[in-house]
C-alpha atoms as a PDB file:
ATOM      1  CA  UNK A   1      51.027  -2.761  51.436  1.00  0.00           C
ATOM      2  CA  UNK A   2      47.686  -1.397  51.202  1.00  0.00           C
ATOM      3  CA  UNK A   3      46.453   1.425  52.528  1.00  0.00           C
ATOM      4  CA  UNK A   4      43.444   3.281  53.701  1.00  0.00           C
ATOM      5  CA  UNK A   5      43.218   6.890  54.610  1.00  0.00           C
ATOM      6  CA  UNK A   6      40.794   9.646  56.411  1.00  0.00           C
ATOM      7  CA  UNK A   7      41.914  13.183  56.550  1.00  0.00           C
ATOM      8  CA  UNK A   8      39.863  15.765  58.429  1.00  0.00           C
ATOM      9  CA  UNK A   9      40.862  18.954  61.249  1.00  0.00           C
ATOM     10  CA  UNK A  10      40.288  19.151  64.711  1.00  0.00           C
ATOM     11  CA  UNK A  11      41.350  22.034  66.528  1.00  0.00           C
ATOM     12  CA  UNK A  12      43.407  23.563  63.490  1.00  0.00           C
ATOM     13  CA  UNK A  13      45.042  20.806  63.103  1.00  0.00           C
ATOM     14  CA  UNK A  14      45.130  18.779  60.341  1.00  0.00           C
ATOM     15  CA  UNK A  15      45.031  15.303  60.977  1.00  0.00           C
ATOM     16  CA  UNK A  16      44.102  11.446  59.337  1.00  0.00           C
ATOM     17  CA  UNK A  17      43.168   8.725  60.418  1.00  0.00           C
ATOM     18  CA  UNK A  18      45.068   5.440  58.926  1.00  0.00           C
ATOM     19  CA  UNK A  19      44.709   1.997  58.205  1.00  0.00           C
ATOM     20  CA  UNK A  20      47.576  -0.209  57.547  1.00  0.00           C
ATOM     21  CA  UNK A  21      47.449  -4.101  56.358  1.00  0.00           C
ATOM     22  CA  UNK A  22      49.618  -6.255  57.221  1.00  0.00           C
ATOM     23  CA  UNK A  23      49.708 -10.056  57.444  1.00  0.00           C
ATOM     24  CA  UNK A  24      48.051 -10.648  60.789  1.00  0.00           C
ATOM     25  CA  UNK A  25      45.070  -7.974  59.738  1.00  0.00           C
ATOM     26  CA  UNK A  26      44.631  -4.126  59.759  1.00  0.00           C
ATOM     27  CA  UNK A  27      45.950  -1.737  62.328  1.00  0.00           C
ATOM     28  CA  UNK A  28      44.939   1.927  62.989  1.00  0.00           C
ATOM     29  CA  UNK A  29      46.193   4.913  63.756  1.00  0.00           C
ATOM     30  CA  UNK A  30      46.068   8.847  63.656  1.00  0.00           C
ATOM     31  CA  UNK A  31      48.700  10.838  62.042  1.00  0.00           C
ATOM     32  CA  UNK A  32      49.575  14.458  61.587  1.00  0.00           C
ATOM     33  CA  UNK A  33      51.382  15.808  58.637  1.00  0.00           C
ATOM     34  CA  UNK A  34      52.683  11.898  58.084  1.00  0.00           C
ATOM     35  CA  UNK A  35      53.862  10.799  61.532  1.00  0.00           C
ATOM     36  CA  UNK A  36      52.075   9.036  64.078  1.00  0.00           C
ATOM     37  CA  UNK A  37      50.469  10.269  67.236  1.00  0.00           C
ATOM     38  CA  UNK A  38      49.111   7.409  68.346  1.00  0.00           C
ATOM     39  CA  UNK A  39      50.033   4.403  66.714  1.00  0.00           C
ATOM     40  CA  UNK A  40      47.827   0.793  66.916  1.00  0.00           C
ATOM     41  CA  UNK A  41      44.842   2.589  67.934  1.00  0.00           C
ATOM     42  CA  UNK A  42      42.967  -0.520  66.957  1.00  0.00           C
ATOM     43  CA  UNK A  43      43.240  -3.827  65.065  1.00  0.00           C
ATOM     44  CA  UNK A  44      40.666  -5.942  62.975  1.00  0.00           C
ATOM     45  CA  UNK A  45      42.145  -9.645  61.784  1.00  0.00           C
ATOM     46  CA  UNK A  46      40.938 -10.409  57.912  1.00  0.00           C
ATOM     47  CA  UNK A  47      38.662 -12.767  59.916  1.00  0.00           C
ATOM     48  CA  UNK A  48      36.904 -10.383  61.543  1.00  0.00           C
ATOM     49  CA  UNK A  49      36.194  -8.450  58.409  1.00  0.00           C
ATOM     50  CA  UNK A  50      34.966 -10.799  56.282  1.00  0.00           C
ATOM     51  CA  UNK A  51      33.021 -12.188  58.808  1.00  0.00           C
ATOM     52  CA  UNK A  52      31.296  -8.712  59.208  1.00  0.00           C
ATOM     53  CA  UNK A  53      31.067  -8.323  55.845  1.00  0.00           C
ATOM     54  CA  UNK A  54      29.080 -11.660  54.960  1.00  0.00           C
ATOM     55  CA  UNK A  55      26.936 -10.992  57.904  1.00  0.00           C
ATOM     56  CA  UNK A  56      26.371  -7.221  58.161  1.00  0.00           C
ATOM     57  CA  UNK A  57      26.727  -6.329  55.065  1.00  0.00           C
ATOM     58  CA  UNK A  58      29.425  -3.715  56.503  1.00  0.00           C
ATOM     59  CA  UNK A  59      33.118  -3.278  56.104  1.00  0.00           C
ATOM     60  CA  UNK A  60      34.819  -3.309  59.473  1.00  0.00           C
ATOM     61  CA  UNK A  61      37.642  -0.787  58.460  1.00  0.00           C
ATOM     62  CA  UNK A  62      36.130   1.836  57.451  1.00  0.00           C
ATOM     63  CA  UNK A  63      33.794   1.586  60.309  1.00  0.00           C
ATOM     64  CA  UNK A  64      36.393   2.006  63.025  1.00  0.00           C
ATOM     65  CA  UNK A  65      38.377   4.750  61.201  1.00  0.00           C
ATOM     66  CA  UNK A  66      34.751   6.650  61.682  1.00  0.00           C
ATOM     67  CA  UNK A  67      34.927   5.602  65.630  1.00  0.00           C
ATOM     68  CA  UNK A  68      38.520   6.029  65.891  1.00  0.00           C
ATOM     69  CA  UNK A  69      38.022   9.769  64.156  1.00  0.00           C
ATOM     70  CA  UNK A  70      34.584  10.514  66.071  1.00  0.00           C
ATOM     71  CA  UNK A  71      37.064  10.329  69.151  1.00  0.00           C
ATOM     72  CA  UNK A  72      39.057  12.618  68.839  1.00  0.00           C
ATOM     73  CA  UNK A  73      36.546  15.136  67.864  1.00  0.00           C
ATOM     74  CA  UNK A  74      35.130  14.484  71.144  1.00  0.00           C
ATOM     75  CA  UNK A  75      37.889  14.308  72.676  1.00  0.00           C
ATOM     76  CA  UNK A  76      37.695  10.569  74.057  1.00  0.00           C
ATOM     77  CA  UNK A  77      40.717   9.878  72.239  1.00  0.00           C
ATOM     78  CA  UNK A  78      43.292  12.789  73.969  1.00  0.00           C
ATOM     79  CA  UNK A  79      46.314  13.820  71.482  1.00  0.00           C
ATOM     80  CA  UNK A  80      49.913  14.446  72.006  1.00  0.00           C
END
């Protein structure tokens, strides 16, 4: 299974943000010290990112693990 991970803190805590491929595509989440808080914070389907790959020039993934992170700093995105 591959894997794709983000670790930063926020509020002393020390948290990641992961991405998890299965067959249907890649789902998100945030951890803490290896177990989920929130689990399927978002999907992308490998349609989605090759599509914005060929067209943007950008890969999807990594691009919502920044979002997914940015809220939670902010706050958007309220943890357990």
């Amino acid at each position: 299974m591959a894997l794709k991970q983000q670790s930063f803190s926020h509020d002393g805590r020390s948290l990641e943000v992961r991405a998890e491929l299965s067959p249907q595509g890649w789902h998100i989440g945030v951890f803490e010290n290896g177990k989920p808080l929130i689990g399927d914070v978002a999907r992308c389907s490998r349609k989605d990112i090759e599509s914005a790959y060929t067209k943007l020039g950008v890969n999807l993934v990594d691009q919502i693990m920044l979002q997914v992170r940015s809220k939670v700093e902010s706050g958007e995105l309220g943890l357990p």
